[in-house]
C-alpha atoms as a PDB file:
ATOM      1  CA  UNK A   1     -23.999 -13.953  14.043  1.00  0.00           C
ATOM      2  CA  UNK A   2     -20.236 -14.493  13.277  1.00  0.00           C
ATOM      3  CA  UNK A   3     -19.255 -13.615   9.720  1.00  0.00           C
ATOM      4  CA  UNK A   4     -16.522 -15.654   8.167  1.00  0.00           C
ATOM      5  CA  UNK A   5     -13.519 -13.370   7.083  1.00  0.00           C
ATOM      6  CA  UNK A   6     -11.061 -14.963   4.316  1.00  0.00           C
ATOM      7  CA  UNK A   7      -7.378 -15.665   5.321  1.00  0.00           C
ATOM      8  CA  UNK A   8      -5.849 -12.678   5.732  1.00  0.00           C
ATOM      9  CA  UNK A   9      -8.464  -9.729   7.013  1.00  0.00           C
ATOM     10  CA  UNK A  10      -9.195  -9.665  10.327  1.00  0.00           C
ATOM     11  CA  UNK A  11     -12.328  -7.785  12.372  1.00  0.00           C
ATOM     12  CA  UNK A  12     -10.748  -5.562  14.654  1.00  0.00           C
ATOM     13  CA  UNK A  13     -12.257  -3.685  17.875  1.00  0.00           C
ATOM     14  CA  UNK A  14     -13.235  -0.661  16.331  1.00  0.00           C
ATOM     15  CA  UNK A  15     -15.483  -2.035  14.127  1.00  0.00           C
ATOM     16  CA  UNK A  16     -13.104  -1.931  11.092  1.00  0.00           C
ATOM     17  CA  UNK A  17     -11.997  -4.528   9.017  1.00  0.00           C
ATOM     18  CA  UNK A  18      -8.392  -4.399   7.937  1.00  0.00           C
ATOM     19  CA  UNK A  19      -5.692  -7.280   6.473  1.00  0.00           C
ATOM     20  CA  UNK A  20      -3.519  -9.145   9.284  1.00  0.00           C
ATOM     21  CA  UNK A  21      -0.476  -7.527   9.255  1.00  0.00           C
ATOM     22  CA  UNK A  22      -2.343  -4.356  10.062  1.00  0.00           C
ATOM     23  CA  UNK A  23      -4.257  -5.522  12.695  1.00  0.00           C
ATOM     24  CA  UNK A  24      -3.092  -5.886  15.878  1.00  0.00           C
ATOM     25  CA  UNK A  25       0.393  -3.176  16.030  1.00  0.00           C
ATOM     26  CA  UNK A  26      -0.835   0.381  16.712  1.00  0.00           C
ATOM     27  CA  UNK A  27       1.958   1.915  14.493  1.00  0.00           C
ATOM     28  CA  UNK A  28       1.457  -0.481  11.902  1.00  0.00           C
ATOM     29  CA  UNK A  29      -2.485   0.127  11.957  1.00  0.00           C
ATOM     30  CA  UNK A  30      -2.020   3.738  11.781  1.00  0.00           C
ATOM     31  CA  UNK A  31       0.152   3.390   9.142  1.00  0.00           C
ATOM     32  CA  UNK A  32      -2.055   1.027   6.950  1.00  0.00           C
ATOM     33  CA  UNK A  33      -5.241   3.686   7.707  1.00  0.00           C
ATOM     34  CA  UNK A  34      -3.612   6.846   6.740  1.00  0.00           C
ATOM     35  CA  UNK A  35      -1.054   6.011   4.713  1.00  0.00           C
ATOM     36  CA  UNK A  36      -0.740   3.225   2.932  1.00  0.00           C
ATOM     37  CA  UNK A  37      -1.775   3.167  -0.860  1.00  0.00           C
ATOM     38  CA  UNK A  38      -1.976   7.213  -0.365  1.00  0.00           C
ATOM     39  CA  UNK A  39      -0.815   8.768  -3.501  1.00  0.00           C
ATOM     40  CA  UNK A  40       2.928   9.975  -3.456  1.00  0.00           C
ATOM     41  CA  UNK A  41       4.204  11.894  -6.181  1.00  0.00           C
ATOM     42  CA  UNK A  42       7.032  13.871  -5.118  1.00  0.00           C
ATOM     43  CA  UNK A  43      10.334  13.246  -6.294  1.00  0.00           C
ATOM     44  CA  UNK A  44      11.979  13.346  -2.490  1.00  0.00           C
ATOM     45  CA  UNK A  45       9.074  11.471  -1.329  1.00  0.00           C
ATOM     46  CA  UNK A  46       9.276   9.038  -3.678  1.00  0.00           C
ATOM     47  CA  UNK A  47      12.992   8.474  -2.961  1.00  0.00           C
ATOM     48  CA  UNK A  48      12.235   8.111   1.243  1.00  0.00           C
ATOM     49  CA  UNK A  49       9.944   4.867   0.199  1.00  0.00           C
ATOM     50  CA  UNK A  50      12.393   3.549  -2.025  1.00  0.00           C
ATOM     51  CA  UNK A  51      15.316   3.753   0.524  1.00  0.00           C
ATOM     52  CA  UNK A  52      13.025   2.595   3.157  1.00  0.00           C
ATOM     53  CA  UNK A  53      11.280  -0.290   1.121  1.00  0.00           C
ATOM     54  CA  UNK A  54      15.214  -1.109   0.283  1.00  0.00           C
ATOM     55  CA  UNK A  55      15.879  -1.614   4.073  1.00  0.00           C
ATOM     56  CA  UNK A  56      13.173  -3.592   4.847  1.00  0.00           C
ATOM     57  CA  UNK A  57      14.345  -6.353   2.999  1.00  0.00           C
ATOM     58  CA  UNK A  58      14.271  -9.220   5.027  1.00  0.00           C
ATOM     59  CA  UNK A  59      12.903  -7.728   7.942  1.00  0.00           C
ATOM     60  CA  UNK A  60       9.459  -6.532   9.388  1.00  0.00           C
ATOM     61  CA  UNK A  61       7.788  -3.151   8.416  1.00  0.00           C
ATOM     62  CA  UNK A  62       7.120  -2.503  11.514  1.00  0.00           C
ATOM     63  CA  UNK A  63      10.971  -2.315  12.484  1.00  0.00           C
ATOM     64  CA  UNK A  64      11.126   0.285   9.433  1.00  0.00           C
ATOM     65  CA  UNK A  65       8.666   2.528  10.565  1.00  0.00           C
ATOM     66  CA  UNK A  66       9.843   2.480  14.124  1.00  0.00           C
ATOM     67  CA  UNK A  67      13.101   3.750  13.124  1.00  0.00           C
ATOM     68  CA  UNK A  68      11.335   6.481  10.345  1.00  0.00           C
ATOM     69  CA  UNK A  69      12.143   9.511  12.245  1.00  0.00           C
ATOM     70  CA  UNK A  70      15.672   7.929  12.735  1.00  0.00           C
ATOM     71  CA  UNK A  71      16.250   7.182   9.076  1.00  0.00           C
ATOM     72  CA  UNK A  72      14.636  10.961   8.296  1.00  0.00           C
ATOM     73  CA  UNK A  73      17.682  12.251  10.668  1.00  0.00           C
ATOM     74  CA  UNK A  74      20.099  10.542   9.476  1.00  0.00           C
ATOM     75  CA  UNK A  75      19.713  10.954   5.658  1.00  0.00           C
ATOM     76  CA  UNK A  76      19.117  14.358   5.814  1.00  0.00           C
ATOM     77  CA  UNK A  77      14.773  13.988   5.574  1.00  0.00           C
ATOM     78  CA  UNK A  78      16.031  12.161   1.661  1.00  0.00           C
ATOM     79  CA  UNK A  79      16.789  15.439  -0.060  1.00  0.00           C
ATOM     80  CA  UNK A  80      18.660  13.349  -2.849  1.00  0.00           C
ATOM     81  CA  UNK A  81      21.377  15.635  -3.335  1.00  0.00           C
ATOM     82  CA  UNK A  82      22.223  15.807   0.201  1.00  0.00           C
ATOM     83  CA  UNK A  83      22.302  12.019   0.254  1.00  0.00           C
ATOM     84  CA  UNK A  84      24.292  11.974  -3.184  1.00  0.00           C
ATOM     85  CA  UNK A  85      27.095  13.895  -1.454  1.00  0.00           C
ATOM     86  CA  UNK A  86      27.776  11.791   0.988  1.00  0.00           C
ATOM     87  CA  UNK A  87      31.398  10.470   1.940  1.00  0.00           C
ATOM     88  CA  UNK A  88      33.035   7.877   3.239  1.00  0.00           C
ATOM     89  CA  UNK A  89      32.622   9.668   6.558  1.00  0.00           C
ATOM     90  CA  UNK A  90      28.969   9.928   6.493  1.00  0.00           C
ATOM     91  CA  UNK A  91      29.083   5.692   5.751  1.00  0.00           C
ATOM     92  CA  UNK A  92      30.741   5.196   8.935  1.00  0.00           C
ATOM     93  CA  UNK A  93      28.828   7.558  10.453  1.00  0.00           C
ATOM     94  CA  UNK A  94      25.280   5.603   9.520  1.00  0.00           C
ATOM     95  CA  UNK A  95      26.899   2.370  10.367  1.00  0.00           C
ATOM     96  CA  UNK A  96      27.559   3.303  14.132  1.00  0.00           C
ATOM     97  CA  UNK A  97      23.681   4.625  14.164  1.00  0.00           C
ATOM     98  CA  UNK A  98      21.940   2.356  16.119  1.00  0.00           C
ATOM     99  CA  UNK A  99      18.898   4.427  15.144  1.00  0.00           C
ATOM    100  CA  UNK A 100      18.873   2.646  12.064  1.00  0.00           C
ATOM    101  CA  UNK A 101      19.295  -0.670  10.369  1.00  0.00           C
ATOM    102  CA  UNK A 102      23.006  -0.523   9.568  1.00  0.00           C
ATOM    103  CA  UNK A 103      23.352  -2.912   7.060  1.00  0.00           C
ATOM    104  CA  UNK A 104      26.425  -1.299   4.919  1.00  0.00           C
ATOM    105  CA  UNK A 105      25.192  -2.660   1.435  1.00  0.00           C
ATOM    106  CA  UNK A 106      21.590  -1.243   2.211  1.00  0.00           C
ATOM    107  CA  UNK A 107      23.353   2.276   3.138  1.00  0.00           C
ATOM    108  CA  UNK A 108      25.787   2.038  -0.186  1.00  0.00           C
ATOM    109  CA  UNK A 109      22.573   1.360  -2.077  1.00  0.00           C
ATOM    110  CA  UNK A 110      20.408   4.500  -0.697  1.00  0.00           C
ATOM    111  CA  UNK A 111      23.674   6.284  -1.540  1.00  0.00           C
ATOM    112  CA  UNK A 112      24.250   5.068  -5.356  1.00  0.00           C
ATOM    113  CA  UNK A 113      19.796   5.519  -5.715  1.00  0.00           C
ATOM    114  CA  UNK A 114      20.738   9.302  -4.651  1.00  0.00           C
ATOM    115  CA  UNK A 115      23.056   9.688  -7.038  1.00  0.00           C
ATOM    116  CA  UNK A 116      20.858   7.797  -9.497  1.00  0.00           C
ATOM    117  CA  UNK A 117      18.039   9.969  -8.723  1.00  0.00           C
ATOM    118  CA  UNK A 118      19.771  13.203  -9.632  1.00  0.00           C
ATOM    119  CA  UNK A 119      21.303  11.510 -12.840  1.00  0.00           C
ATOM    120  CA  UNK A 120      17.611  10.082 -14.061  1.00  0.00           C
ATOM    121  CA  UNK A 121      16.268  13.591 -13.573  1.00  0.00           C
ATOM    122  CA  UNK A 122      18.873  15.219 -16.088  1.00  0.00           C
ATOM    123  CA  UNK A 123      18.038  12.300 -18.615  1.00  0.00           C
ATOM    124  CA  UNK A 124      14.907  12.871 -18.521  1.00  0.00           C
ATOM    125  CA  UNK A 125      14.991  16.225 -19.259  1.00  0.00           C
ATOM    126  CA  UNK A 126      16.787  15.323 -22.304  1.00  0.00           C
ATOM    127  CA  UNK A 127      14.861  12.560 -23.400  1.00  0.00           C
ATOM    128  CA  UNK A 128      11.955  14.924 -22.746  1.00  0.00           C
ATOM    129  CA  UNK A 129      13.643  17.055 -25.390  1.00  0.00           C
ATOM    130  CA  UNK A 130      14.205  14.730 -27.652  1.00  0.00           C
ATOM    131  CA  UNK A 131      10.541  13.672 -27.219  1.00  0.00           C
ATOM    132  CA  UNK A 132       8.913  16.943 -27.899  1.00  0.00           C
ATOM    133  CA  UNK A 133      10.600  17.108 -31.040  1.00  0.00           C
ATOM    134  CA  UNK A 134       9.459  13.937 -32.561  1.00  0.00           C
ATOM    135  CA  UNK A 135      12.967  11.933 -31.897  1.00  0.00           C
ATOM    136  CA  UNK A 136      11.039   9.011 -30.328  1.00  0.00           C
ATOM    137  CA  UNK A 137      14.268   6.261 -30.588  1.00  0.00           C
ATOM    138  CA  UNK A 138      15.799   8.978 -27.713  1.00  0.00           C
ATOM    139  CA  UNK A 139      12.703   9.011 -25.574  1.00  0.00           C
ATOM    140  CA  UNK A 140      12.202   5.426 -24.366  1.00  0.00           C
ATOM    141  CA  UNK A 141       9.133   6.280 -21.871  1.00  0.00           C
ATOM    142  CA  UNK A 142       7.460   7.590 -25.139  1.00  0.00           C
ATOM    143  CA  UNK A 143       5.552   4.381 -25.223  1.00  0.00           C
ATOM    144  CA  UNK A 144       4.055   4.262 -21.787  1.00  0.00           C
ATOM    145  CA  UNK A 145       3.005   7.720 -22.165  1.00  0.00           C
ATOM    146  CA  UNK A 146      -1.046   8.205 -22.473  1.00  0.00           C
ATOM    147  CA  UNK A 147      -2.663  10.763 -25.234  1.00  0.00           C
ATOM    148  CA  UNK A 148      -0.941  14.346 -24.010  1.00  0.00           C
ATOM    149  CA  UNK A 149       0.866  12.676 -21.283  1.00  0.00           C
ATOM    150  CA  UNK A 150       3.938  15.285 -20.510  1.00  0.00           C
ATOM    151  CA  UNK A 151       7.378  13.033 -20.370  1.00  0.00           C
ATOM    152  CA  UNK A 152       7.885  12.441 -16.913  1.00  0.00           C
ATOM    153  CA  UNK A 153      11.026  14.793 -15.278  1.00  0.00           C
ATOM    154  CA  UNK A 154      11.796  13.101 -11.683  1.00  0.00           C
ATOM    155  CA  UNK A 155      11.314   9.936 -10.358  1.00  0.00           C
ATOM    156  CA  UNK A 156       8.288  10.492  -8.595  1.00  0.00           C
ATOM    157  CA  UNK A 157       6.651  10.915 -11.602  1.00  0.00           C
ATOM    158  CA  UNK A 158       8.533   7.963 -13.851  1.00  0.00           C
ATOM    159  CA  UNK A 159       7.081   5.337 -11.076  1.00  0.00           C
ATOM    160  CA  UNK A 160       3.621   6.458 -11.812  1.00  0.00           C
ATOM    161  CA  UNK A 161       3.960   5.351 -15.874  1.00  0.00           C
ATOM    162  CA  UNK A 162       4.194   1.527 -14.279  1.00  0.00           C
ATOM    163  CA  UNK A 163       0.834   2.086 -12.857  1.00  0.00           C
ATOM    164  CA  UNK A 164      -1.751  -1.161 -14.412  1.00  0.00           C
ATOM    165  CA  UNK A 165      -4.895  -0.703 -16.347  1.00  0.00           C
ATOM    166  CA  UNK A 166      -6.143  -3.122 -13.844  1.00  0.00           C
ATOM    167  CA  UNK A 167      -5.417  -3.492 -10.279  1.00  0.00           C
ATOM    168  CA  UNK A 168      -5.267  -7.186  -8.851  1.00  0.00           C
ATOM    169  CA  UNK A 169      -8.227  -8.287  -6.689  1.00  0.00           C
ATOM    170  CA  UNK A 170      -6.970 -10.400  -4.028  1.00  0.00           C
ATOM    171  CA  UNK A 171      -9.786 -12.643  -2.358  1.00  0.00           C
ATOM    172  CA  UNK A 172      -7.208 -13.281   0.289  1.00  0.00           C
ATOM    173  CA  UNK A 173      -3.981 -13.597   1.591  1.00  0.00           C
ATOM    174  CA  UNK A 174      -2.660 -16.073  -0.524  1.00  0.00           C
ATOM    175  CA  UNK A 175      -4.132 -14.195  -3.823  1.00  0.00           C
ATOM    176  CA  UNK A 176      -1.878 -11.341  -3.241  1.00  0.00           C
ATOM    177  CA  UNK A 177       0.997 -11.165  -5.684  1.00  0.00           C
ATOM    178  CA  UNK A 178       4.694 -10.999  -4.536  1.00  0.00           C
ATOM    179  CA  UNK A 179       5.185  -9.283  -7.602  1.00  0.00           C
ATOM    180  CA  UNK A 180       3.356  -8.198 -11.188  1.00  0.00           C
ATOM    181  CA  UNK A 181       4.597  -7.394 -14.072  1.00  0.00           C
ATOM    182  CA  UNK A 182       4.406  -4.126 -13.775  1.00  0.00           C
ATOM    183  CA  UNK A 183       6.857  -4.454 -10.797  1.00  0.00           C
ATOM    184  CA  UNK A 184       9.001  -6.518 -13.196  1.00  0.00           C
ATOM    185  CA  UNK A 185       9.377  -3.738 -15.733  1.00  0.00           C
ATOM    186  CA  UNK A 186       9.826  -0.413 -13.027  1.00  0.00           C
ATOM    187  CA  UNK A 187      12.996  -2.966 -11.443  1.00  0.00           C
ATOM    188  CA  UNK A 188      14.276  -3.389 -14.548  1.00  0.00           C
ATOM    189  CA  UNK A 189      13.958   0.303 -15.977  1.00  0.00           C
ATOM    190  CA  UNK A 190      15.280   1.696 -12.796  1.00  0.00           C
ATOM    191  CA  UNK A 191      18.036  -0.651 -12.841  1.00  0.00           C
ATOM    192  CA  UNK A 192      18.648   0.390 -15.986  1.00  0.00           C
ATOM    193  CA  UNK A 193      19.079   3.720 -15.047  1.00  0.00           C
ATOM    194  CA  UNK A 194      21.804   3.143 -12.019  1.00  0.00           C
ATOM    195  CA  UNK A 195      19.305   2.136  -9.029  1.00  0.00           C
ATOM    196  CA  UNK A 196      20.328  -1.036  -7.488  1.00  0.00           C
ATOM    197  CA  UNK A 197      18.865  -2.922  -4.686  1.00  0.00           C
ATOM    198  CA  UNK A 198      15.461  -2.726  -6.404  1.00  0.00           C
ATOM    199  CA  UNK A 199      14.005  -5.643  -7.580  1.00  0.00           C
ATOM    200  CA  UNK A 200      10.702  -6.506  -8.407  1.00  0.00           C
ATOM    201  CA  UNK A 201       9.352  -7.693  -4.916  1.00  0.00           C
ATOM    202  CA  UNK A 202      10.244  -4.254  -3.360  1.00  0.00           C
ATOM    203  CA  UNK A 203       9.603  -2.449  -6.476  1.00  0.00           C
ATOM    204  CA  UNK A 204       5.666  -4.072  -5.676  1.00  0.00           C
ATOM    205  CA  UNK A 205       5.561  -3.069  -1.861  1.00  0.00           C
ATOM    206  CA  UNK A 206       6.537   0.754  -3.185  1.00  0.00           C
ATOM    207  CA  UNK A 207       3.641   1.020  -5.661  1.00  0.00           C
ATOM    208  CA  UNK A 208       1.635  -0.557  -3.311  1.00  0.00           C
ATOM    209  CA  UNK A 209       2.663   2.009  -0.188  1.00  0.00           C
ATOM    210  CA  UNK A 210       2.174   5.117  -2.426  1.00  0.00           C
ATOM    211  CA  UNK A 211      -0.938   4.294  -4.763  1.00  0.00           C
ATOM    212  CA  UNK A 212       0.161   3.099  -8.318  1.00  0.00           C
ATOM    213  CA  UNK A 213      -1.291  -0.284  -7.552  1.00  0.00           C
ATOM    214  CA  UNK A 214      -4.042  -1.752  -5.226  1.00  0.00           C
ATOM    215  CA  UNK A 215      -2.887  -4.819  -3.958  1.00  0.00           C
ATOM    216  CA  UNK A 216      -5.280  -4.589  -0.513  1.00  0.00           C
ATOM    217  CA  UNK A 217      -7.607  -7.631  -0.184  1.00  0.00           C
ATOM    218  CA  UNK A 218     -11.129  -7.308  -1.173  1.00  0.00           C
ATOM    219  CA  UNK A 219     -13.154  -6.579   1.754  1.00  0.00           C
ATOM    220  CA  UNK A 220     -11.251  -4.455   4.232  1.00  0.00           C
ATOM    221  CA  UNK A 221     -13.015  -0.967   5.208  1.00  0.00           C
ATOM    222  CA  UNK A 222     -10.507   0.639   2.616  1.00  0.00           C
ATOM    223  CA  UNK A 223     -11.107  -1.857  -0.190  1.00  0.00           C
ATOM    224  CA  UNK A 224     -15.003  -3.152   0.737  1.00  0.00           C
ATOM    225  CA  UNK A 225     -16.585  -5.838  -1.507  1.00  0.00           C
ATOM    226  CA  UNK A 226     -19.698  -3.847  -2.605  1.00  0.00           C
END
């Protein structure tokens, strides 16, 4: 007997059922089984998703991750300060890459989110400061924070404030949100802290690669029903 999957999931050879777009494309299938909505918390890791999720804007993710080792290469495995200090040089240099997608406003971007990265960690320790001695109007994370929450100190651990009390449960493809608000507030904080090329659609695909939010349909062998 033939079971009925909803739009989006598909039963694949192995037994295992997983959404469409990882399917069918080893690399892509790999990716979604053991790594996708995997916890990332580093501050370096964090920052290789966000460049990455930034270049795959407008294009497929499968094109991305083909070219990961590529990207790893040429922006120095996204060690932020190494990517901070890079010159005009280093531009030109990316843009004859064809290893990559050269796209010279995606490039200026992962440049300017370095520099951004190494800027929101010394504000943070500040505004950590400022938090541990009861100045709250000079720590404005203070809110998200949960009883005995430590202020976050790096971006990899900022992302993780935006994570929702409730995840959303998809039935199928159509279900699954472009964006929450969640996403909505993490694009406008970062953006609010020098990141650019971050808005709320890619700020959803991040949390969704590295497990602040669950936005796999209900019923796949990662997310079953029961």
């Amino acid at each position: 007997m033939t079971v009925s999957l909803p739009e989006g999931l598909v039963a694949c050879e192995d037994g295992l059922v997983r959404p469409t777009w990882a399917a069918t494309d080893p690399l892509l299938r790999d990716y979604y089984d053991t790594e996708w909505g995997s916890p990332v918390t580093s501050e370096q890791g964090v920052f290789e998703r966000l460049v990455l999720e930034s270049f795959q804007s407008g294009l497929s993710w499968s094109t991305i991750l083909k070219k990961r080792e590529a990207f790893r290469t040429a922006f120095a495995s996204f060690i932020p300060e190494a990517v901070a200090a890079f010159t005009d040089q280093d531009r030109e240099r990316l843009m004859q890459d064809a290893g990559i997608v050269r796209n010279k406003r995606k490039i200026d971007a992962a440049i300017a989110n370095a520099q951004a990265v190494i800027a929101l960690r010394v504000a943070l320790a500040a505004e950590s400061n400022a938090h541990g001695a009861g100045r709250m109007d000079e720590a404005p994370l203070g809110h998200l924070l949960r009883p005995r929450q430590p202020y976050p100190r790096h971006l990899g651990e900022l992302v993780w404030l935006y994570q929702p009390s409730q995840h959303p449960r998809p039935k199928n493809a159509g279900e699954v949100p472009a964006q929450t608000e969640e996403s909505r507030a993490l694009s406008a904080q970062l953006k609010r802290r020098g990141f650019v090329f971050f808005g709320p659609v890619t700020a959803l695909a991040l949390m969704s690669a590295i497990g602040i939010v669950n936005t796999d349909i209900l019923g796949t062998w990662k997310r079953p029903l029961n």
